[in-house]
Protein backbone atom coordinates (compact mmCIF):
# COMPACT_ATOMS: atom_id res chain seq x y z
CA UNK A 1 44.09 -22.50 5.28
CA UNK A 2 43.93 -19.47 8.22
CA UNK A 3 44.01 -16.86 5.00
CA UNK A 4 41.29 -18.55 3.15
CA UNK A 5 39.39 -18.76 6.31
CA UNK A 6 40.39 -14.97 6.88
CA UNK A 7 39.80 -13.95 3.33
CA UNK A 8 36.22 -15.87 3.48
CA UNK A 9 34.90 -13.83 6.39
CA UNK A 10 36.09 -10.52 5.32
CA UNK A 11 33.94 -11.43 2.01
CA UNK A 12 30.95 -12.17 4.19
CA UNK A 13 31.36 -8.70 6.27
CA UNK A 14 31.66 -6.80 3.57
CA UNK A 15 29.02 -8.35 1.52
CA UNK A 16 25.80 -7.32 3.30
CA UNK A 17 27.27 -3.75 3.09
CA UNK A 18 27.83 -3.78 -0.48
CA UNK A 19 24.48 -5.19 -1.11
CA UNK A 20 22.75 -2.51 1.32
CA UNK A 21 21.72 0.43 -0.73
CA UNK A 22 22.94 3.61 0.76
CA UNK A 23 20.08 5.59 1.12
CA UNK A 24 18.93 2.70 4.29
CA UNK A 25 22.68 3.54 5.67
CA UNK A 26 23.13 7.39 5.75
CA UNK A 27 21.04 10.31 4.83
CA UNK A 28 20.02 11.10 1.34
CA UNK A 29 18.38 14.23 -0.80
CA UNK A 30 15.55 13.54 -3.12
CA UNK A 31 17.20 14.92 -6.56
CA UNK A 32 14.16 14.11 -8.18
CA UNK A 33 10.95 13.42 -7.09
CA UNK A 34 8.10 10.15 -7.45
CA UNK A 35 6.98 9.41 -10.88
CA UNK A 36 5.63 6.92 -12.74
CA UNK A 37 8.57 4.72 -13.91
CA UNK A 38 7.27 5.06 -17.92
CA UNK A 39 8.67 8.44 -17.76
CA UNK A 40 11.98 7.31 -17.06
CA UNK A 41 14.06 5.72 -19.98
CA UNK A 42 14.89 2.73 -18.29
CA UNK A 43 11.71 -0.24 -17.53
CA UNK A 44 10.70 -2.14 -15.20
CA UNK A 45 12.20 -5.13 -15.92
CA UNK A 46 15.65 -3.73 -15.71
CA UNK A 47 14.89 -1.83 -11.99
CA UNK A 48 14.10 -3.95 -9.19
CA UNK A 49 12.67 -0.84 -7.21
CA UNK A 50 9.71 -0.55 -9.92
CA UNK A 51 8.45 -3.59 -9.47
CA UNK A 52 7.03 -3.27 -5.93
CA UNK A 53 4.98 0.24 -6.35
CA UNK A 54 5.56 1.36 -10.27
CA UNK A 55 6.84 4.67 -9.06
CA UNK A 56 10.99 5.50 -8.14
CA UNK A 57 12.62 8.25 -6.74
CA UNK A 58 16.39 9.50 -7.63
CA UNK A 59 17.82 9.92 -4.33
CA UNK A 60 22.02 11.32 -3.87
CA UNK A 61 23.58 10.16 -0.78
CA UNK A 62 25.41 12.27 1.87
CA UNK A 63 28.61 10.47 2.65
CA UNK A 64 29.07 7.86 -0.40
CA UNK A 65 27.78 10.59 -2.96
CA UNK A 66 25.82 7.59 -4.65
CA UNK A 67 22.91 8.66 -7.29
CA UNK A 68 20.28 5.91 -6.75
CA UNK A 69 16.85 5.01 -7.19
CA UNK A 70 14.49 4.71 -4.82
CA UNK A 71 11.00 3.13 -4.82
CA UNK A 72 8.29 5.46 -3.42
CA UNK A 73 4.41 5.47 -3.01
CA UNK A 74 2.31 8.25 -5.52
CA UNK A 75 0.31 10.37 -3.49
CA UNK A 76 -1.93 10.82 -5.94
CA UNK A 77 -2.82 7.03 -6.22
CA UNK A 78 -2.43 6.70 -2.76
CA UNK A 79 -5.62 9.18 -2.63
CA UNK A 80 -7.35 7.91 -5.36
CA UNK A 81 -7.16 4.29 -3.64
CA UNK A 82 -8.22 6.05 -0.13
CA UNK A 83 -11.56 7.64 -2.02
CA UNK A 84 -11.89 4.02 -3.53
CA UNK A 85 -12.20 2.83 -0.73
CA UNK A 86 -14.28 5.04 1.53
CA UNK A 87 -16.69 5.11 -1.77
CA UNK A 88 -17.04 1.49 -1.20
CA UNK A 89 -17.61 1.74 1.99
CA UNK A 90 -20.04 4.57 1.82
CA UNK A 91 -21.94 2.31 -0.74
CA UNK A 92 -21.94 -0.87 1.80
CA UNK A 93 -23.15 1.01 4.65
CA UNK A 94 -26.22 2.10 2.70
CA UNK A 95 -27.23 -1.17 1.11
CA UNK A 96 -27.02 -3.04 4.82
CA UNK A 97 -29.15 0.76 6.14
CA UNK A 98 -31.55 -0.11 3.34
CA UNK A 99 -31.67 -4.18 3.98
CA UNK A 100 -32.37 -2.87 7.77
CA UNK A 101 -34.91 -0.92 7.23
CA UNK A 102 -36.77 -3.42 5.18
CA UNK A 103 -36.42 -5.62 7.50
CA UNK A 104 -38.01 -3.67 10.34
CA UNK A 105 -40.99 -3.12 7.87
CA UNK A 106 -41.41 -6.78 7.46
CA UNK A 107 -41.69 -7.01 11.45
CA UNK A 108 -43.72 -4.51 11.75
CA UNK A 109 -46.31 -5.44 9.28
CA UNK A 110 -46.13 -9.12 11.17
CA UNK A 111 -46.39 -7.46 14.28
CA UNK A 112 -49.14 -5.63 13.06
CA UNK A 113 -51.07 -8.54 11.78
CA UNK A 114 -50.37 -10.01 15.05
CA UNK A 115 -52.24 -7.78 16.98
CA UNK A 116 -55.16 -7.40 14.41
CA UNK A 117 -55.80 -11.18 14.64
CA UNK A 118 -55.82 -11.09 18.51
CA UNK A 119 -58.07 -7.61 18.26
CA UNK A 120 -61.02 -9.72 16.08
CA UNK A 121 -60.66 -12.78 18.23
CA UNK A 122 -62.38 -11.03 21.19
């Protein structure tokens, strides 16, 4: 009973450190760097790292001397999402200028017509 209990928790402390890749662990080189993962012969479906950005990274270890993969972030779609973005922004800012300044016509004209009616009631 005491070496299955023994056994049992060595499995659990070594566990987490099997399942931890290396490159969170110890310090790693970039062998080669981001791309697309339909450049690489294997898919998505049988990488985990695609699935959470479509682009890995082959990363070597220091200590362990692991080659793994790595997921990473494109810059070039992270810039092409960033002038998305400020595009769309650029585009709401003018329709809500334009809506204002209509706006402030319509006032004015009521303003305006406001002041003419008082004008020819004297």
């Amino acid at each position: 009973l005491a070496e299955a209990t023994v056994s049992s928790e060595a499995k659990r402390s070594v566990s987490p450190l099997v399942a931890t890749p290396c490159w969170q662990v110890e310090d790693f080189v970039v062998v080669q760097d981001c791309a697309p993962v339909h450049n690489l012969p294997s898919s998505k479906k049988t990488m985990p790292e695609c699935s959470m950005t479509g682009f890995i990274e082959q990363i070597s270890c220091a200590v362990s001397k692991k080659e793994e993969y790595k997921s990473c972030r494109s810059v070039v779609t992270e810039a092409r999402s960033f002038w998305k973005f400020e595009g769309a922004t650029i585009c709401v800012a003018v329709a809500f200028a334009l809506l204002v300044m209509y706006r402030q016509r319509v006032l004015d004209r009521k303003a305006l017509e406001k002041v003419r009616k008082q004008i020819e009631s004297i």
